[in-house]
N, C-alpha and C. Protein backbone atom coordinates (compact mmCIF):
# COMPACT_ATOMS: atom_id res chain seq x y z
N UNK A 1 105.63 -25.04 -3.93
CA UNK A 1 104.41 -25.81 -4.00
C UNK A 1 103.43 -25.39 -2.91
N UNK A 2 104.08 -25.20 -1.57
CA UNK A 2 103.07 -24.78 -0.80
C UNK A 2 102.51 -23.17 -1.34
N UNK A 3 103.21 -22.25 -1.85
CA UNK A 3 102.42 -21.09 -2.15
C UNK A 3 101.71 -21.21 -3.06
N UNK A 4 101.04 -22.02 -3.91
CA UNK A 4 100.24 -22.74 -5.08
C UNK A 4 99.38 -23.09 -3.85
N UNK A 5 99.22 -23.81 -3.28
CA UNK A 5 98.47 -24.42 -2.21
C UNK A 5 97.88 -23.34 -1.51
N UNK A 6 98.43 -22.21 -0.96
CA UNK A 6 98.06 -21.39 -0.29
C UNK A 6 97.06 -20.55 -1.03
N UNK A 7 97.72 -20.06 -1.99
CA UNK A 7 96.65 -19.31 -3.09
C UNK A 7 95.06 -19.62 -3.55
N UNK A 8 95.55 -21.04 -3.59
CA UNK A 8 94.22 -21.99 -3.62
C UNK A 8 93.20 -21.99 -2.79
N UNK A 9 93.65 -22.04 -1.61
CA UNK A 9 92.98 -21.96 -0.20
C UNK A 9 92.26 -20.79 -0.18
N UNK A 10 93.39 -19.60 -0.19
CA UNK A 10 92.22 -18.38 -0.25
C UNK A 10 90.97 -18.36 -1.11
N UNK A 11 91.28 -18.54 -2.41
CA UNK A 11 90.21 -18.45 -2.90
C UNK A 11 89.09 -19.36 -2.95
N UNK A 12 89.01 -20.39 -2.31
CA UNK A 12 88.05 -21.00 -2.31
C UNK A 12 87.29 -21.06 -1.04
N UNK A 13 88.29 -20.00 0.17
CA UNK A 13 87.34 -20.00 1.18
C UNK A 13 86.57 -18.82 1.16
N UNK A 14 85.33 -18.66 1.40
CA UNK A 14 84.67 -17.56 1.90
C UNK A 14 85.37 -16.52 2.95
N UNK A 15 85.35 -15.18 2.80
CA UNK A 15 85.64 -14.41 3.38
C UNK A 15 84.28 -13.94 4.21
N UNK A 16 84.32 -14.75 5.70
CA UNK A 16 83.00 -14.92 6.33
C UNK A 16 83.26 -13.01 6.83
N UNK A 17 84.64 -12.38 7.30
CA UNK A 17 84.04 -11.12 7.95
C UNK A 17 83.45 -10.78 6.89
N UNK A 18 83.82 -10.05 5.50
CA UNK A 18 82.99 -9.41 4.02
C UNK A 18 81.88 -10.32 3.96
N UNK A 19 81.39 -11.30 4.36
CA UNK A 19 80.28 -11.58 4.41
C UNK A 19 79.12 -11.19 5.75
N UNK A 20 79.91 -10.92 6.48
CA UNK A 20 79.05 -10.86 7.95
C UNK A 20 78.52 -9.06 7.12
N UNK A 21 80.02 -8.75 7.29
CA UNK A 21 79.83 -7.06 6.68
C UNK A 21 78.35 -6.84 5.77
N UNK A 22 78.21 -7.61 4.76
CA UNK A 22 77.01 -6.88 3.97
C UNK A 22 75.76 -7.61 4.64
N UNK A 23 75.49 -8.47 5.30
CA UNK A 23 74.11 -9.03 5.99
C UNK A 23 73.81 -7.74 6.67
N UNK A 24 75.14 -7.32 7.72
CA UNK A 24 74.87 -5.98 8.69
C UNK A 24 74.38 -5.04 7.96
N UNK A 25 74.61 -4.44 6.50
CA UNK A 25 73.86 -3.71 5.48
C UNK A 25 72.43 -4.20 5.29
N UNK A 26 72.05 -4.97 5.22
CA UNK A 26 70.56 -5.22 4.94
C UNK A 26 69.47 -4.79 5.75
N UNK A 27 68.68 -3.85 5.58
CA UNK A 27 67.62 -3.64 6.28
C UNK A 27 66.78 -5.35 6.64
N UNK A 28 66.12 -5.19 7.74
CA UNK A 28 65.33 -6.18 8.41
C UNK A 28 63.97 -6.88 7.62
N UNK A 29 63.74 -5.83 7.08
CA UNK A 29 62.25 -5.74 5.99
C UNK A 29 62.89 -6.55 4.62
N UNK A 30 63.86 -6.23 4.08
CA UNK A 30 64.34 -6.97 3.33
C UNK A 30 65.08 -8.44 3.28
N UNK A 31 65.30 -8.64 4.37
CA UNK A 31 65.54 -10.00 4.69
C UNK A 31 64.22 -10.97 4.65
N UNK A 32 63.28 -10.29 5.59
CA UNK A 32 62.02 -10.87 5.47
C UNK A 32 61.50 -11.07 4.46
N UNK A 33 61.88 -9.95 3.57
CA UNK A 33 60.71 -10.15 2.31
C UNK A 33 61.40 -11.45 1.40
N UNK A 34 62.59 -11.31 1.43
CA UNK A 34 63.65 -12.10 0.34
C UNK A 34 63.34 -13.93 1.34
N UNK A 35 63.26 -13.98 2.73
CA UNK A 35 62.99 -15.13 3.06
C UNK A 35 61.27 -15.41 2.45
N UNK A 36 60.71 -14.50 2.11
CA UNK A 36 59.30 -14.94 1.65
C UNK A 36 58.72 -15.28 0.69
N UNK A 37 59.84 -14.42 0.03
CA UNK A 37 59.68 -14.99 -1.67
C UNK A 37 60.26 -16.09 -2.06
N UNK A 38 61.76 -16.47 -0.82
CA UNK A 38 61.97 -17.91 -1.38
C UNK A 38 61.04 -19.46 -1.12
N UNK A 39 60.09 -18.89 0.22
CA UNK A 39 59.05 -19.65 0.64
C UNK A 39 58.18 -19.38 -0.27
N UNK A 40 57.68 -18.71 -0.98
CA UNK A 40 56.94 -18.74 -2.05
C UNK A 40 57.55 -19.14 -3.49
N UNK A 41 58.52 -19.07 -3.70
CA UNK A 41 58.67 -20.30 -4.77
C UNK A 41 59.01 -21.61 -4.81
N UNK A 42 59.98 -21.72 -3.43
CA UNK A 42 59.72 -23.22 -2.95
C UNK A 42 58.11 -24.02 -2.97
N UNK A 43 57.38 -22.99 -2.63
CA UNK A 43 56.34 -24.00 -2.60
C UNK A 43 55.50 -23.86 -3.61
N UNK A 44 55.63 -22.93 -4.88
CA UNK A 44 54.75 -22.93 -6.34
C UNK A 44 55.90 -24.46 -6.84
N UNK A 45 57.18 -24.55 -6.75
CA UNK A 45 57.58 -26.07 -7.52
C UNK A 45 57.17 -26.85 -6.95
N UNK A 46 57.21 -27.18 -5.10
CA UNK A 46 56.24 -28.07 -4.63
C UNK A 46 54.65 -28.71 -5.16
N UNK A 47 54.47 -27.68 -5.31
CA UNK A 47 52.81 -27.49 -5.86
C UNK A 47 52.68 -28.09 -7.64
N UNK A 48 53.87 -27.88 -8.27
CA UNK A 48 53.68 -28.53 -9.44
C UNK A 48 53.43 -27.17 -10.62
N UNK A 49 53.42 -25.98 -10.03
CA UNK A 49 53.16 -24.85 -10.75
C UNK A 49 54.25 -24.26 -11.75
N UNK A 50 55.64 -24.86 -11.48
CA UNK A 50 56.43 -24.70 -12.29
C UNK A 50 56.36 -25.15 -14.01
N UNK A 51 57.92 -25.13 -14.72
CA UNK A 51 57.79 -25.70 -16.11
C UNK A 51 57.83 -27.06 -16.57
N UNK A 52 58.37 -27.60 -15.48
CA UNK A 52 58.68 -28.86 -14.95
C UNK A 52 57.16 -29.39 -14.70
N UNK A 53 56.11 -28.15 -14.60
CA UNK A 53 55.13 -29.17 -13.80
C UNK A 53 54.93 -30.38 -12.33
N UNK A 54 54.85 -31.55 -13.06
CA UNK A 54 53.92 -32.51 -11.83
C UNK A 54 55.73 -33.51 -11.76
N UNK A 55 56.83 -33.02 -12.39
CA UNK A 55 57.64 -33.33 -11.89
C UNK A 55 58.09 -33.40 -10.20
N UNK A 56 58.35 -31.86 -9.94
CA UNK A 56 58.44 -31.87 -8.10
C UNK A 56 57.57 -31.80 -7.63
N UNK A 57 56.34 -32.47 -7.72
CA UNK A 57 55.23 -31.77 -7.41
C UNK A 57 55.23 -32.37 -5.57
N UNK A 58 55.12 -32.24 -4.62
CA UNK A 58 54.81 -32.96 -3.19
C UNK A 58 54.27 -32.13 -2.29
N UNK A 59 52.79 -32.36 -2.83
CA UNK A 59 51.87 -31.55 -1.50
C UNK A 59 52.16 -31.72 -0.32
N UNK A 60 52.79 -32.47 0.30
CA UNK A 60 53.27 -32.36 1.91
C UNK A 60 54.14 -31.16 1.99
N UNK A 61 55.18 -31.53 1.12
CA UNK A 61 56.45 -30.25 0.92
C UNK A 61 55.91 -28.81 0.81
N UNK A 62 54.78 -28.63 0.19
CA UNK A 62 53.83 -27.73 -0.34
C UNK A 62 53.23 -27.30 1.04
N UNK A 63 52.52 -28.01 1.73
CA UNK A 63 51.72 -27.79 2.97
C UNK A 63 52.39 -27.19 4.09
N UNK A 64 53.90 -27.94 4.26
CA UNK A 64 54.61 -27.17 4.97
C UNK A 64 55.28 -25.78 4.83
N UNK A 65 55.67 -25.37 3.64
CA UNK A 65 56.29 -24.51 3.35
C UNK A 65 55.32 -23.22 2.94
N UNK A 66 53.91 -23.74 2.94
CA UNK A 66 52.93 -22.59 2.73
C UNK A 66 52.50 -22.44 4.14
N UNK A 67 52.81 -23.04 5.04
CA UNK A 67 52.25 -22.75 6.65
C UNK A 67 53.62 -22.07 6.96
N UNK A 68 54.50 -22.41 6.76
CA UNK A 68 55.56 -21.44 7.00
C UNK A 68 55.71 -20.03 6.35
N UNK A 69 55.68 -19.76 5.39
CA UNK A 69 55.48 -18.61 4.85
C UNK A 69 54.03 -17.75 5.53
N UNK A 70 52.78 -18.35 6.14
CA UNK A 70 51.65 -17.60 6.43
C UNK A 70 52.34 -17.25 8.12
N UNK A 71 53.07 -18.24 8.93
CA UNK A 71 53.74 -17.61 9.99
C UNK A 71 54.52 -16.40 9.94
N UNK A 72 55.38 -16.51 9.02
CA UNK A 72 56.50 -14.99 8.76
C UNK A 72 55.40 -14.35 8.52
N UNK A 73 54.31 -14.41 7.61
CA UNK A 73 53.36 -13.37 7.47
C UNK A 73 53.34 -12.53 8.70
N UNK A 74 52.27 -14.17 8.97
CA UNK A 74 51.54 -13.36 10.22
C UNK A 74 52.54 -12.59 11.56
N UNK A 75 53.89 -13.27 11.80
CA UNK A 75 54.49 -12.66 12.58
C UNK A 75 55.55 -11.38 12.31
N UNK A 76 55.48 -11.07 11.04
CA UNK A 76 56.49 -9.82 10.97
C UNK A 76 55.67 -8.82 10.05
N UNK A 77 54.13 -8.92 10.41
CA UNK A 77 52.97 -7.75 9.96
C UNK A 77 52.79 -6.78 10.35
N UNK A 78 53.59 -6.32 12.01
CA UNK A 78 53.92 -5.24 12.06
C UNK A 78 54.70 -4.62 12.06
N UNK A 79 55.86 -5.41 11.80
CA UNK A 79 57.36 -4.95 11.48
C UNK A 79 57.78 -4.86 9.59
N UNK A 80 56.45 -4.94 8.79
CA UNK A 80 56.85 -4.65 7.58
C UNK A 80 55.65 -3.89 7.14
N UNK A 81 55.81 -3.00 6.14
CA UNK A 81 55.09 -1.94 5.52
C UNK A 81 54.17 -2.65 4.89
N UNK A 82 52.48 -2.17 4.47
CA UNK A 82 52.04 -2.88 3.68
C UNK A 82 52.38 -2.64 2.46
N UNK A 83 53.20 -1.68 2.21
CA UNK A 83 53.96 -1.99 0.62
C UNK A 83 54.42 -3.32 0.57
N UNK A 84 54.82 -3.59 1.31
CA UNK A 84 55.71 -5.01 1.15
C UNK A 84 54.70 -6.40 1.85
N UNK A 85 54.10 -5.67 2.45
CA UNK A 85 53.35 -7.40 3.07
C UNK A 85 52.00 -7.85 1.78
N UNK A 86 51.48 -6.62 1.45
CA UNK A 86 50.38 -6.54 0.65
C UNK A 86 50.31 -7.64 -0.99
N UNK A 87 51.68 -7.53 -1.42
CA UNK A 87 52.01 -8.47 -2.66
C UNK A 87 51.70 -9.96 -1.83
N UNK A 88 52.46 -9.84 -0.50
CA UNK A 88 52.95 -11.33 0.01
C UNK A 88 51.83 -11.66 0.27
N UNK A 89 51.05 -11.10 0.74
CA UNK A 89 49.71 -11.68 1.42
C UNK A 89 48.96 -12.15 0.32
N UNK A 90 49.25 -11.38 -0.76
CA UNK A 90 48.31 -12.31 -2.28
C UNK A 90 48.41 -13.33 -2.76
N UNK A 91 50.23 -13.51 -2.65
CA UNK A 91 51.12 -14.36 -3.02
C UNK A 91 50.66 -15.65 -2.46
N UNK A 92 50.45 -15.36 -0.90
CA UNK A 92 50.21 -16.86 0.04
C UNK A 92 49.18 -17.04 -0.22
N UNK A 93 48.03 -16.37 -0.29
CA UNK A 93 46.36 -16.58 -0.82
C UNK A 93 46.44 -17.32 -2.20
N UNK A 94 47.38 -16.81 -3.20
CA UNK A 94 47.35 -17.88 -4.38
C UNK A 94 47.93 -19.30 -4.43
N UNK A 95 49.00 -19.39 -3.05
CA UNK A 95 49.68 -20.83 -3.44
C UNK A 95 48.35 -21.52 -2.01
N UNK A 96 47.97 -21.12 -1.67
CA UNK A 96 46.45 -21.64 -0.31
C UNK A 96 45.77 -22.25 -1.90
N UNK A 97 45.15 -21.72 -2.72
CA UNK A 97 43.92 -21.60 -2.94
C UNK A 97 44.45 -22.64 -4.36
N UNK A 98 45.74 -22.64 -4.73
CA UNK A 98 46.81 -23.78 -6.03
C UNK A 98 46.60 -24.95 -4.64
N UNK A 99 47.20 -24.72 -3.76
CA UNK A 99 46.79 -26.00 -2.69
C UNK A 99 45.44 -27.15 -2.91
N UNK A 100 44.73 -25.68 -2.81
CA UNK A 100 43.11 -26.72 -2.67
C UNK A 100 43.21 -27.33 -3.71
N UNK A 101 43.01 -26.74 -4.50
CA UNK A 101 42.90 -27.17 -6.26
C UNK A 101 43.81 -28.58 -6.59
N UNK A 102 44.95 -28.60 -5.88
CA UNK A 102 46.02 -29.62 -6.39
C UNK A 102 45.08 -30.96 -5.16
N UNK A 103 44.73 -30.78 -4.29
CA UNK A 103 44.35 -31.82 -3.59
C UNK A 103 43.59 -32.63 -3.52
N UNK A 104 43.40 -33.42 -3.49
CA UNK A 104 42.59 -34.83 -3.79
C UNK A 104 41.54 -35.00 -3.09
N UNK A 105 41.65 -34.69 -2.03
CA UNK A 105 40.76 -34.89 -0.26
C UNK A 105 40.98 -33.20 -0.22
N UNK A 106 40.56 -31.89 -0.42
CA UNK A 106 40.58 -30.98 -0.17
C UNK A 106 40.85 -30.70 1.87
N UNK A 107 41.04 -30.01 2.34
CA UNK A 107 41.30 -29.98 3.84
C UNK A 107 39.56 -28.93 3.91
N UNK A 108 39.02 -28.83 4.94
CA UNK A 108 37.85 -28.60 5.73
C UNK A 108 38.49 -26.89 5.48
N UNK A 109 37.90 -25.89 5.46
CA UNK A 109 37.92 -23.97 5.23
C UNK A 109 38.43 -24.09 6.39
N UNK A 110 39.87 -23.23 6.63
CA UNK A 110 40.22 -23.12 8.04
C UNK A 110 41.35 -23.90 8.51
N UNK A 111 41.59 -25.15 8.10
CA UNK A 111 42.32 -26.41 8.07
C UNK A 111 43.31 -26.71 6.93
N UNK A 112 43.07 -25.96 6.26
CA UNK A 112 44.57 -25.81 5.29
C UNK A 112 45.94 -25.17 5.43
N UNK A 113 46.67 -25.21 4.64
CA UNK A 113 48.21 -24.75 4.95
C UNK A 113 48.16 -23.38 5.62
N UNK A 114 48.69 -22.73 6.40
CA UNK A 114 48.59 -21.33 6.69
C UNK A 114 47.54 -20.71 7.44
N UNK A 115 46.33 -21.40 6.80
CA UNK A 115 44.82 -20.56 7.08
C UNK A 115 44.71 -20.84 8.94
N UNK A 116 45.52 -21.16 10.02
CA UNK A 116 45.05 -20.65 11.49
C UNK A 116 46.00 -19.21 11.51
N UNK A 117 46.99 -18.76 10.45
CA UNK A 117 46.91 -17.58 10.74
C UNK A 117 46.31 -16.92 9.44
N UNK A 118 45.65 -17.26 8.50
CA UNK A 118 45.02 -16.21 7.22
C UNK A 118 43.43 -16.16 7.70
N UNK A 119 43.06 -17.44 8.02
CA UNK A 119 41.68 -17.62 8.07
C UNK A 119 41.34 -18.28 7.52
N UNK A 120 39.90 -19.28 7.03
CA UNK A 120 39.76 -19.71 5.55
C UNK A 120 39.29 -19.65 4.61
N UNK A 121 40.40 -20.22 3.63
CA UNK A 121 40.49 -20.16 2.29
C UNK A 121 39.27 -20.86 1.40
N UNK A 122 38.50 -20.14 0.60
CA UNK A 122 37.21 -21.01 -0.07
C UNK A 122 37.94 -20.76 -1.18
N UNK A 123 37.56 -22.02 -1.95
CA UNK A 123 38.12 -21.67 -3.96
C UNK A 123 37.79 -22.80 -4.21
C-alpha cells in the first residue's frame, strides 16, 4: 500500500529541478515579452474586449494592469529589440486608447493608465 502511495506522490509533485532547468533555457527577451502579452490580455478581459464582453469587465483591474504593462515597457526598452517592443508598444496604445473609450469620466491626456511613461493618449 505504501508503494501505491509513493507512486502517487511522484507524480503529482512537480519536478521543481526539470523545472528550474528549462526557465535557465529561456532567453531574457522572451520572458519579458511572454510577461507582456499576459499583461495584455489580462487587461483586454478587464476592459470587456473579450467574448464574454461586459461580463469581466473592471476598469480599475484594467487601469492597473495597463500601467503595469507600460512600466515593463518602459523599463526593459533597452534590453529588448524593437522587433519585439514595436508590436507591444501598439498593443499598450490600443488597450490606453479601449481605456478611454470604456470610461465614463475619461482621465485628463497624460493621466491615464501607463501614459507617465507613454505620454498622452488622445482618442
Amino acid at each position: 500500500m505504501s508503494d501505491a502511495t509513493t507512486a502517487t506522490d511522484t507524480t503529482d509533485s512537480p519536478d521543481y529541478d526539470a523545472l528550474t532547468r528549462d526557465i535557465a533555457e529561456v532567453p531574457a527577451v522572451e520572458v519579458i515579452v511572454t510577461v507582456a502579452v499576459n499583461l495584455m490580455s489580462a487587461a483586454a478581459v478587464k476592459l470587456g474586449l473579450t467574448e464574454e464582453g461586459d461580463a469581466h469587465k473592471d476598469l480599475d483591474e484594467a487601469r492597473k494592469l495597463i500601467h503595469a504593462l507600460a512600466g515593463l515597457l518602459d523599463g526593459s526598452a533597452t534590453e529588448i529589440s524593437s522587433f519585439h517592443a514595436a508590436p507591444l508598444r501598439d498593443g499598450l496604445k490600443s488597450l490606453q486608447l479601449a481605456f478611454r473609450e470604456a470610461s465614463i469620466v475619461p482621465d485628463e491626456p497624460g493621466q491615464g493608465p501607463g501614459e507617465k511613461y507613454t505620454g498622452p493618449i488622445y482618442g
